[in-house]
C-alpha atoms as a PDB file:
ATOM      1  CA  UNK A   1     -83.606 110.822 -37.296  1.00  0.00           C
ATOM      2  CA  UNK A   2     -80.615 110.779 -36.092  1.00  0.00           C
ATOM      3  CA  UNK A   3     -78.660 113.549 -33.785  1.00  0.00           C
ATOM      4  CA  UNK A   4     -75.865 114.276 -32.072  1.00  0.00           C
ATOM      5  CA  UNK A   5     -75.147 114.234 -28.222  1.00  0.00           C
ATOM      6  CA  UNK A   6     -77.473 117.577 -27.449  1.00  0.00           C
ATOM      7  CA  UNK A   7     -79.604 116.699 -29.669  1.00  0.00           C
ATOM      8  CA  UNK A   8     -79.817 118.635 -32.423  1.00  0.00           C
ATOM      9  CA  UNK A   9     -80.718 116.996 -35.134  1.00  0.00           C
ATOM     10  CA  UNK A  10     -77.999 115.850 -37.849  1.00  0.00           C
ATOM     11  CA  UNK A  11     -80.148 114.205 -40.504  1.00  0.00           C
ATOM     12  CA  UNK A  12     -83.761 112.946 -41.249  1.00  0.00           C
ATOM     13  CA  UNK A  13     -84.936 110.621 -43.473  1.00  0.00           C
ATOM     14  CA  UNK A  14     -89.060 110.072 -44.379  1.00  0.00           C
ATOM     15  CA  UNK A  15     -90.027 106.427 -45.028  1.00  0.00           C
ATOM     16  CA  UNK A  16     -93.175 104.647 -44.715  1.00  0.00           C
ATOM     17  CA  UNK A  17     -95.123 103.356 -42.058  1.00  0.00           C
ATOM     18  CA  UNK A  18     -94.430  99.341 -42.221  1.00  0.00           C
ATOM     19  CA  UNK A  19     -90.250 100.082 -42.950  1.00  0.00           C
ATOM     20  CA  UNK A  20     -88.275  99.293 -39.805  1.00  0.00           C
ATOM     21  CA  UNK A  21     -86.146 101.930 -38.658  1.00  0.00           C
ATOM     22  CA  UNK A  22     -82.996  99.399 -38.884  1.00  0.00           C
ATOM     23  CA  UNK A  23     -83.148  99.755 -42.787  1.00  0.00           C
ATOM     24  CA  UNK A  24     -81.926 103.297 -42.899  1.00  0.00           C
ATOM     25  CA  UNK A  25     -79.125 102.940 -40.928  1.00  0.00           C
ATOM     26  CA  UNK A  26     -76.759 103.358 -42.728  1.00  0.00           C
ATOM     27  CA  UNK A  27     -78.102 106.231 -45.324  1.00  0.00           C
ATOM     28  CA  UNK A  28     -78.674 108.166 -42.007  1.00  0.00           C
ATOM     29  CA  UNK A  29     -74.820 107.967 -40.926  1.00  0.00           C
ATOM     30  CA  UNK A  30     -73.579 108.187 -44.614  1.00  0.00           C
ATOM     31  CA  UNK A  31     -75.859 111.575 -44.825  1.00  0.00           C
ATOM     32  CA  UNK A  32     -74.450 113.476 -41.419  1.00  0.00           C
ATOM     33  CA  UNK A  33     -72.667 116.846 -43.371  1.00  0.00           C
ATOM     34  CA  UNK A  34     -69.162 117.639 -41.988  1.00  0.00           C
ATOM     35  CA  UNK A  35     -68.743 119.638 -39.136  1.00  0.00           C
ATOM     36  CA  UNK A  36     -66.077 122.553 -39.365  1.00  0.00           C
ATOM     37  CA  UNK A  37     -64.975 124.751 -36.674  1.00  0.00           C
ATOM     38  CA  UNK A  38     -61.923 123.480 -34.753  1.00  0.00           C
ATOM     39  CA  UNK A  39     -58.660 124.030 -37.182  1.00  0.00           C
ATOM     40  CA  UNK A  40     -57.925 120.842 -39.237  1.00  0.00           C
ATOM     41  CA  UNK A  41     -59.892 118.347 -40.840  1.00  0.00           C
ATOM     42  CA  UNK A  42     -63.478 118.972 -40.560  1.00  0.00           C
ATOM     43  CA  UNK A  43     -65.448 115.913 -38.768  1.00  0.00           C
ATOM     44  CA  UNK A  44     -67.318 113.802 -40.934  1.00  0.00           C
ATOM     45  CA  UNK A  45     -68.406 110.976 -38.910  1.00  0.00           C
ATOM     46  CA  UNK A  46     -69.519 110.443 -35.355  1.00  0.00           C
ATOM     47  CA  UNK A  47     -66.997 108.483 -33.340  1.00  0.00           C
ATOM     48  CA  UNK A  48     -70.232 106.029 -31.960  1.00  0.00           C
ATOM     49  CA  UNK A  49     -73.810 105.496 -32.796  1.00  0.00           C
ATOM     50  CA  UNK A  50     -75.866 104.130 -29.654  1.00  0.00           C
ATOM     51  CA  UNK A  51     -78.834 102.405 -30.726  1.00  0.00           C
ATOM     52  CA  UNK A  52     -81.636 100.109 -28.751  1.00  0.00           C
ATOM     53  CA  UNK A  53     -82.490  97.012 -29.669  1.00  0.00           C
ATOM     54  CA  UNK A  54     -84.546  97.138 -32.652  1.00  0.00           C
ATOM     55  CA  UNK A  55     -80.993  98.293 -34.355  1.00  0.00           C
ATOM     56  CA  UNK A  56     -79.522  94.834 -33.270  1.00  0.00           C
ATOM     57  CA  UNK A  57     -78.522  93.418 -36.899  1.00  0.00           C
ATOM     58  CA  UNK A  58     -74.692  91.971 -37.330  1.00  0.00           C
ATOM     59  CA  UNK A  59     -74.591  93.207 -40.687  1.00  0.00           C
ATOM     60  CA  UNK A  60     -75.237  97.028 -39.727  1.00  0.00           C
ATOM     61  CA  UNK A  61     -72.181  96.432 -36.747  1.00  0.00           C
ATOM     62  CA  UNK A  62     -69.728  95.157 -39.512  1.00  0.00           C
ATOM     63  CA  UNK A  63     -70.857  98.019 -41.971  1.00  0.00           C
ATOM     64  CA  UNK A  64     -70.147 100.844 -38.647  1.00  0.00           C
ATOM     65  CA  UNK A  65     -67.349  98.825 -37.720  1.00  0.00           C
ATOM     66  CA  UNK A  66     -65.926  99.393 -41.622  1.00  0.00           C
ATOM     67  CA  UNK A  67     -66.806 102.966 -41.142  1.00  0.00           C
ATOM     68  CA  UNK A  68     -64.796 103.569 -37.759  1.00  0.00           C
ATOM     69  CA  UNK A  69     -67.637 103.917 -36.038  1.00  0.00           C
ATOM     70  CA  UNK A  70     -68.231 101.896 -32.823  1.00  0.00           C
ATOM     71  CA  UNK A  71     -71.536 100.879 -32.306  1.00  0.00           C
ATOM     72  CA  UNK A  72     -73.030 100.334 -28.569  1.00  0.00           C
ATOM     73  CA  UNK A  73     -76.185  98.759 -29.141  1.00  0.00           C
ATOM     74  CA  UNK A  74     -78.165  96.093 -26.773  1.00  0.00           C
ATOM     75  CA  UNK A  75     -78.296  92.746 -27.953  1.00  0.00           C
ATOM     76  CA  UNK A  76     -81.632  91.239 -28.562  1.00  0.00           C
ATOM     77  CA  UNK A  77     -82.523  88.861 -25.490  1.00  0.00           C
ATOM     78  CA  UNK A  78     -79.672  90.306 -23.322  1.00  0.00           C
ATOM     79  CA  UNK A  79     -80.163  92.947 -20.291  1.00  0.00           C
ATOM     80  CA  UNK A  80     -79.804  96.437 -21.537  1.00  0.00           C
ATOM     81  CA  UNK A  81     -76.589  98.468 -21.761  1.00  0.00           C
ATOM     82  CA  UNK A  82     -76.490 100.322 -18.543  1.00  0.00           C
ATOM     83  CA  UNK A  83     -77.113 103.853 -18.601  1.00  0.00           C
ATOM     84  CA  UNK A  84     -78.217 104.065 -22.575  1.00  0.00           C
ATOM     85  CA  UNK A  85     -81.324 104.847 -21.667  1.00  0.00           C
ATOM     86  CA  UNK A  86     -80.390 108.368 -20.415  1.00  0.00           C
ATOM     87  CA  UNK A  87     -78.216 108.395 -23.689  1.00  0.00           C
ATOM     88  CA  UNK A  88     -81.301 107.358 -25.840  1.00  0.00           C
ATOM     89  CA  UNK A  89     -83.417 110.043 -23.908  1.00  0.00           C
ATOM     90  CA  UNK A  90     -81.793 112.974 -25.594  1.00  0.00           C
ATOM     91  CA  UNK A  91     -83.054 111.612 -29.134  1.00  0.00           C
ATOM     92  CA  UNK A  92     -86.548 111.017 -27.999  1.00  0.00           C
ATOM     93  CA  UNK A  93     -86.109 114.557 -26.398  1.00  0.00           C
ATOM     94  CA  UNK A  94     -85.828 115.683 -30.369  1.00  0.00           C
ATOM     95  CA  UNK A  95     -88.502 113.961 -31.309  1.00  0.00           C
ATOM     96  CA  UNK A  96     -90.683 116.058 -28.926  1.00  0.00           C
ATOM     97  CA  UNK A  97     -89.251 119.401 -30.331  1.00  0.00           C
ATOM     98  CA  UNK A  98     -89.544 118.401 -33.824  1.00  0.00           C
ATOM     99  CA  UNK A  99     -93.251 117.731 -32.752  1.00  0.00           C
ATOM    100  CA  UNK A 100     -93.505 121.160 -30.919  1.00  0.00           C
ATOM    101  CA  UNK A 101     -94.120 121.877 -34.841  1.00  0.00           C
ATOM    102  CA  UNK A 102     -98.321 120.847 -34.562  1.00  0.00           C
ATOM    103  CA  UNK A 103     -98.487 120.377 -38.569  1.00  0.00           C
ATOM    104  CA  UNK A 104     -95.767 117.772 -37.869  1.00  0.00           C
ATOM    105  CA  UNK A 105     -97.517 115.863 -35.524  1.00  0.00           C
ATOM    106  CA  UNK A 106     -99.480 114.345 -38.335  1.00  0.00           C
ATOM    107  CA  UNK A 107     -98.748 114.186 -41.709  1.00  0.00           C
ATOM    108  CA  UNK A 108    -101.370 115.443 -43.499  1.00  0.00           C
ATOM    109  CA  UNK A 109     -99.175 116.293 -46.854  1.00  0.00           C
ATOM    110  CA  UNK A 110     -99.998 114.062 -49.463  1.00  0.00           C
ATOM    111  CA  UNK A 111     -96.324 114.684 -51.327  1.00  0.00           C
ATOM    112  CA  UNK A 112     -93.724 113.408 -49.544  1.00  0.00           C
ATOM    113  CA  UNK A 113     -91.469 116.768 -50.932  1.00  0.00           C
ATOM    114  CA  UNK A 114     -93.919 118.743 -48.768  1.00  0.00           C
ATOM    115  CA  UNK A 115     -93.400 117.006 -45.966  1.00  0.00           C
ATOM    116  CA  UNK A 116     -90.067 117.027 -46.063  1.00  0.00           C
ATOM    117  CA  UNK A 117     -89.709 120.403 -46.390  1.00  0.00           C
ATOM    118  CA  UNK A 118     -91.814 120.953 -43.280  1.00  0.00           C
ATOM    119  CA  UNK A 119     -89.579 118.526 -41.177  1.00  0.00           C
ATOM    120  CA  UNK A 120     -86.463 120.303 -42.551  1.00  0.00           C
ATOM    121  CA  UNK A 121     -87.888 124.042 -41.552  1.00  0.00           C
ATOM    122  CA  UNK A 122     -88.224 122.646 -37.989  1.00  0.00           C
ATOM    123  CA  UNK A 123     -85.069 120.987 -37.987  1.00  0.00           C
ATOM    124  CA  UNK A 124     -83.446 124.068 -38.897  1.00  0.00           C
ATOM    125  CA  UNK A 125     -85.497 126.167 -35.946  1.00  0.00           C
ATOM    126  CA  UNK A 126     -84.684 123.818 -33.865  1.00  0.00           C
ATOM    127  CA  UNK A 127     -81.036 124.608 -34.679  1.00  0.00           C
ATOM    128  CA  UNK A 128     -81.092 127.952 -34.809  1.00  0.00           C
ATOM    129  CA  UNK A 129     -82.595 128.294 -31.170  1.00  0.00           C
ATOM    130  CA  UNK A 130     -79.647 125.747 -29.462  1.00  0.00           C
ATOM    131  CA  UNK A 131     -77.273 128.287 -31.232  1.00  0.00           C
ATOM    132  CA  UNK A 132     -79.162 131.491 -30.151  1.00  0.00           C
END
C-alpha cells in the first residue's frame, strides 16, 4: 500500500505471502492516479517516498531517482533516519483502518478479484470519510 502524507491511501497492490514488499515498488509509484485541484498541471508523482529498511535496494533509489522522486530510506546496518518513524506511523495508521474492515483482516476469498474488490471498497470508505 502505499499513501500519501494523511494517509489516505493512493494505491494497493495484492501479492502473495513469501513476495517481499521491495518488489512492488515501483508498480506502486507508477500506479498513484493524478491529483487535480490546484490550477495547472495536475500532480502525478509524489515529490518523496520514505521507506524503512526492508526498501533498502540501490536499484529501486536509481529507478526513484530517474523518476524525480527523492527517496529517504534507512540504510541497512546504519542508525535509523531520525524522526521517520513518526513519518512511517501514518502508513501503519492505514493499515489499521483498512483492517477496521473485519472481512479484511483475513483473507478468506479464494479469487484474488474478490479480494481486491473488498480492499478497494474500504479504500474508497476510507476516503470518503477523510473528505466528509
Amino acid at each position: 500500500m502505499i499513501c500519501d502524507g494523511r494517509g489516505t491511501p493512493l494505491k494497493v497492490i495484492t501479492t502473495a505471502a513469501n513476495v517481499n514488499d521491495v518488489t512492488q515498488t515501483l508498480a506502486l509509484v507508477d500506479g498513484i492516479p493524478t491529483v487535480a485541484g490546484r490550477p495547472g498541471r495536475p500532480q502525478g508523482r509524489p515529490e518523496s517516498l520514505l521507506g524503512d529498511k526492508g526498501y533498502d535496494c540501490n536499484a529501486h533509489r536509481d529507478a526513484l531517482r530517474n523518476r524525480r522522486i527523492l527517496p529517504v530510506i534507512s540504510r541497512k546496518g546504519s542508525p535509523n533516519i531520525k524522526g521517520i518513524g513518526k513519518l512511517r506511523y501514518v502508513v501503519e495508521q492505514t493499515f489499521a483502518l483498512v483492517h477496521q474492515f473485519k472481512r479484511l483482516v483475513l483473507r478468506w476469498e479464494r479469487r484474488t478479484e474478490l479480494h481486491d474488490a473488498f480492499v478497494s471498497l474500504a479504500c474508497s470508505l476510507i476516503c470518503f470519510r477523510r473528505l466528509k
